[in-house]
N, C-alpha and C. Protein backbone atom coordinates (compact mmCIF):
# COMPACT_ATOMS: atom_id res chain seq x y z
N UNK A 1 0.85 -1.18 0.00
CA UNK A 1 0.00 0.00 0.00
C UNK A 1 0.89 1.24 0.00
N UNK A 2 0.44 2.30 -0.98
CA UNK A 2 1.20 3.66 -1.10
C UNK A 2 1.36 4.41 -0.19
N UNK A 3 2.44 4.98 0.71
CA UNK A 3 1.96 5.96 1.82
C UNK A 3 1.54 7.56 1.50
N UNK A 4 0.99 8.28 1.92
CA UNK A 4 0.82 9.35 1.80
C UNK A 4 1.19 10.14 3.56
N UNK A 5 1.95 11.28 3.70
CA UNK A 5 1.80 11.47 4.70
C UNK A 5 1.18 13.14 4.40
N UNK A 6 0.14 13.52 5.35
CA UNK A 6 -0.55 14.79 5.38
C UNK A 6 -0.30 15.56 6.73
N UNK A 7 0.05 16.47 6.41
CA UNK A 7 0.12 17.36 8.05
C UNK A 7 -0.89 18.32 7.84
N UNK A 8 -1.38 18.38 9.21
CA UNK A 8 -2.62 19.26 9.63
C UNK A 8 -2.02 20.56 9.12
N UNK A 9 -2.34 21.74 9.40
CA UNK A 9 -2.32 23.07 8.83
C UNK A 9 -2.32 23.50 10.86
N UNK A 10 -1.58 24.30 10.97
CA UNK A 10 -0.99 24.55 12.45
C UNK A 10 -2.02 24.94 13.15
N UNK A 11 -3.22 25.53 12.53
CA UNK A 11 -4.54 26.60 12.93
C UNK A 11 -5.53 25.40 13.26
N UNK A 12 -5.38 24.53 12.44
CA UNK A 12 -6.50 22.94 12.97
C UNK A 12 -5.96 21.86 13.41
N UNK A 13 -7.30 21.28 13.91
CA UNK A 13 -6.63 20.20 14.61
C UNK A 13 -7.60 19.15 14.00
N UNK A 14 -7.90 19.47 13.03
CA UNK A 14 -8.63 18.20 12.14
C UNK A 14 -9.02 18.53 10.79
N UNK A 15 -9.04 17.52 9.77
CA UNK A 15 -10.06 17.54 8.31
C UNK A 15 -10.85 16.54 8.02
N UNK A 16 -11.98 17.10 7.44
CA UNK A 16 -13.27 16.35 6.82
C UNK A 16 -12.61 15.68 5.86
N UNK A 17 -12.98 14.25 6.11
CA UNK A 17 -12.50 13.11 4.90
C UNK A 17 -12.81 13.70 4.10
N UNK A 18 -14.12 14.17 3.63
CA UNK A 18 -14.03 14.54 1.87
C UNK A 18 -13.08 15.31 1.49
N UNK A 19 -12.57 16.22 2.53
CA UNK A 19 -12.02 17.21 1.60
C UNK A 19 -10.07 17.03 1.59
N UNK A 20 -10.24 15.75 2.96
CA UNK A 20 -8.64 14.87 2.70
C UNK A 20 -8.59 14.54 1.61
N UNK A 21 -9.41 13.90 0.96
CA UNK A 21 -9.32 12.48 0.27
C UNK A 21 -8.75 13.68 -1.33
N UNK A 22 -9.65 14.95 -1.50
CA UNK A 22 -9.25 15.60 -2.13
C UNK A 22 -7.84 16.55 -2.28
N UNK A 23 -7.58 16.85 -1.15
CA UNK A 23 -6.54 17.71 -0.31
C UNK A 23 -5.04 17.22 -0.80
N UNK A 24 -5.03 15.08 -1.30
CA UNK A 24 -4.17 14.64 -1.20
C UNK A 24 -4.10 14.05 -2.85
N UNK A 25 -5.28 14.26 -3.50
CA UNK A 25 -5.71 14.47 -4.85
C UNK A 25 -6.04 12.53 -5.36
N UNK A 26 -7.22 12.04 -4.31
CA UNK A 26 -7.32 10.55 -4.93
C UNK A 26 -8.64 11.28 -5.29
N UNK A 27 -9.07 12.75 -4.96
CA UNK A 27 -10.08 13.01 -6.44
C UNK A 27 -10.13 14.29 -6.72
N UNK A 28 -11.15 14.71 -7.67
CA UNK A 28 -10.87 15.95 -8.24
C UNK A 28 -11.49 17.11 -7.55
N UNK A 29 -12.73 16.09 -6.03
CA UNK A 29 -13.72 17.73 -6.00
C UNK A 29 -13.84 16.99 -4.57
N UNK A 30 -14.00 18.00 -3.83
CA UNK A 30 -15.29 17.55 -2.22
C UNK A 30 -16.26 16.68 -2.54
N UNK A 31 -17.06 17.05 -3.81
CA UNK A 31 -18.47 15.96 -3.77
C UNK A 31 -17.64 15.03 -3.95
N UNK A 32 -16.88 14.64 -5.24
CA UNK A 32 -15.95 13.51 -5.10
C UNK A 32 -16.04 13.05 -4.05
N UNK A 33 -15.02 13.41 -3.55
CA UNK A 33 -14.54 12.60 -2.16
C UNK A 33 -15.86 12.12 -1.12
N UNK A 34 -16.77 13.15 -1.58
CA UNK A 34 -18.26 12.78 -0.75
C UNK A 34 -18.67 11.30 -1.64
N UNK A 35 -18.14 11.14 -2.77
CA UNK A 35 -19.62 10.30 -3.18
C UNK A 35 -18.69 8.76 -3.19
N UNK A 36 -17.09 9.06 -3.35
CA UNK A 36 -16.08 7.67 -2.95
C UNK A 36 -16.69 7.41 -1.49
N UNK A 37 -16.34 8.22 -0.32
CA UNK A 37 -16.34 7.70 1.00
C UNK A 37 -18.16 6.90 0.83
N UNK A 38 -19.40 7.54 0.20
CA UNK A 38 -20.13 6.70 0.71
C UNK A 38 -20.47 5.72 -0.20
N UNK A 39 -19.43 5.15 -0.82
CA UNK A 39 -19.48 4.36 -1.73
C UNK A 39 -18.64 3.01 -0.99
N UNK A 40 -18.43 3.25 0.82
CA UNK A 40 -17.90 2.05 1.35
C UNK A 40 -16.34 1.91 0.90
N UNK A 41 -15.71 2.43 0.05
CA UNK A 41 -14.63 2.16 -0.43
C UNK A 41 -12.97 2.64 0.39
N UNK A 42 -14.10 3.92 1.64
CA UNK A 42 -12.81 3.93 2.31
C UNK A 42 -13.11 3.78 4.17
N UNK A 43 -11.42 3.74 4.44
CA UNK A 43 -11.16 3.12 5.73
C UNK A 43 -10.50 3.89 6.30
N UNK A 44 -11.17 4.03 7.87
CA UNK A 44 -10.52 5.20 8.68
C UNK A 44 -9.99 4.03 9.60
N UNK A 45 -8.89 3.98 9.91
CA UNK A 45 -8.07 3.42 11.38
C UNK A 45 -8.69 1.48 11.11
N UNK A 46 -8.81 1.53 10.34
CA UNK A 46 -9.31 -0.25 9.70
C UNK A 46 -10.48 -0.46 9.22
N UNK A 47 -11.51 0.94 9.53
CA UNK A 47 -12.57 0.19 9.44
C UNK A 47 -12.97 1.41 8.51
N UNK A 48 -14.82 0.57 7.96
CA UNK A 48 -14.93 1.23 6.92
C UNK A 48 -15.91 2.58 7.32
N UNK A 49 -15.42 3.73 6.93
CA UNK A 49 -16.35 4.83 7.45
C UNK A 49 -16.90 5.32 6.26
N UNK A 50 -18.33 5.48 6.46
CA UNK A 50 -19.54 5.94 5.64
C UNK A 50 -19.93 7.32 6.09
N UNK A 51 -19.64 7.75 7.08
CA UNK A 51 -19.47 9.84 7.40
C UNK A 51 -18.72 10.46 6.44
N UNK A 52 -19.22 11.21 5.75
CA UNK A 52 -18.87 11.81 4.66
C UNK A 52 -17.46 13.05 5.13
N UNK A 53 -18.44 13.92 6.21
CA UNK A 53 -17.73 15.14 6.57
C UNK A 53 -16.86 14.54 8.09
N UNK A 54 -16.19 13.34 8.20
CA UNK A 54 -16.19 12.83 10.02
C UNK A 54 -14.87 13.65 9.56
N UNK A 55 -14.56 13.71 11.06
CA UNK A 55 -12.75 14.43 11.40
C UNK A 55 -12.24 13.66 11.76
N UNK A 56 -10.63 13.94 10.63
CA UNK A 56 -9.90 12.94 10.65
C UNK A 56 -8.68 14.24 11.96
N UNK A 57 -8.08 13.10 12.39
CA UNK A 57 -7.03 13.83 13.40
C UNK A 57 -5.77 13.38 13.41
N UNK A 58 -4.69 13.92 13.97
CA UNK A 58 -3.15 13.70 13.68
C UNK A 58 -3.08 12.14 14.45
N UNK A 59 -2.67 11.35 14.32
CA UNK A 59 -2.38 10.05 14.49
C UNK A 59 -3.19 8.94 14.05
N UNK A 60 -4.42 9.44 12.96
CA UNK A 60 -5.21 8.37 12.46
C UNK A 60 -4.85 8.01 10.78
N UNK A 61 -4.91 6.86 10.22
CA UNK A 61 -4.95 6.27 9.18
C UNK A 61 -6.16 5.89 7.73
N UNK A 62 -5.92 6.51 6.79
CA UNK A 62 -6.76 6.68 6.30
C UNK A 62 -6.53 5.71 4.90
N UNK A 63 -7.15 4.87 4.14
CA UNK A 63 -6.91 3.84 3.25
C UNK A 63 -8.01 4.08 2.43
N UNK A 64 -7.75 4.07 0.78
CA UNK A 64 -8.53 4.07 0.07
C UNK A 64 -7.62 3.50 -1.20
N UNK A 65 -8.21 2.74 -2.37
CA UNK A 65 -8.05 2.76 -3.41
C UNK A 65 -6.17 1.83 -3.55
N UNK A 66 -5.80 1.62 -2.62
CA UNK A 66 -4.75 1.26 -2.21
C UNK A 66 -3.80 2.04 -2.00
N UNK A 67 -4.18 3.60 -1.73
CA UNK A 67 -3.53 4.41 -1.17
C UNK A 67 -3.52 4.14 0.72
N UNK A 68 -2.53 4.61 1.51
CA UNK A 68 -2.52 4.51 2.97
C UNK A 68 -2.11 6.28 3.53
N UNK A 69 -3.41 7.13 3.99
CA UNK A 69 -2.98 8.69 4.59
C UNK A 69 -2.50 8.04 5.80
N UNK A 70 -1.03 8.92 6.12
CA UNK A 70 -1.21 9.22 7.65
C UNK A 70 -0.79 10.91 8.02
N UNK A 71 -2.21 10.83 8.94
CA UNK A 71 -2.16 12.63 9.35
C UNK A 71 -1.15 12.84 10.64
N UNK A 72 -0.67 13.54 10.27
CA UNK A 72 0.65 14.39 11.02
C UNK A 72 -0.36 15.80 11.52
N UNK A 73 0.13 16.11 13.23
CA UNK A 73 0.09 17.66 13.03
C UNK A 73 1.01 17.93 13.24
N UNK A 74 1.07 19.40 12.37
CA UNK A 74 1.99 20.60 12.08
C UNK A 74 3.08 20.66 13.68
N UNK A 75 4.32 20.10 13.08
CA UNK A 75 5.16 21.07 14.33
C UNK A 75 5.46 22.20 14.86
């Protein structure tokens, strides 16, 4: 599996899967990423999450498409 690593932005302390999944470019738009996640196809920390907008946070794992996110926050 591909890694991707993402760091938070220093001002947050979280992002909406849709707009990760875009942020890191496995698509082209937010709805995108809205209409993959409820399409079952992706996995937060192993399992499969169907929350479109859930918050992802610095030490969680994100899997799709045989890509692998891991969110970093900002030092």
């Amino acid at each position: 599996m591909q890694p991707i690593r993402f760091e938070l932005d220093a001002h947050h302390d979280h992002v909406e899967l849709n707009q990760l999944l875009k942020l890191v470019g496995l698509c082209d738009s937010g709805g995108a990423g809205k209409a993959l996640v409820a399409s079952g196809a992706v996995r937060v920390d192993g399992q499969v999450e169907l929350r479109k907008t859930c918050k992802i946070r610095a030490g969680q794992r994100v899997s799709c498409e045989g890509v692998q996110i891991q969110v970093f926050a900002a030092p």
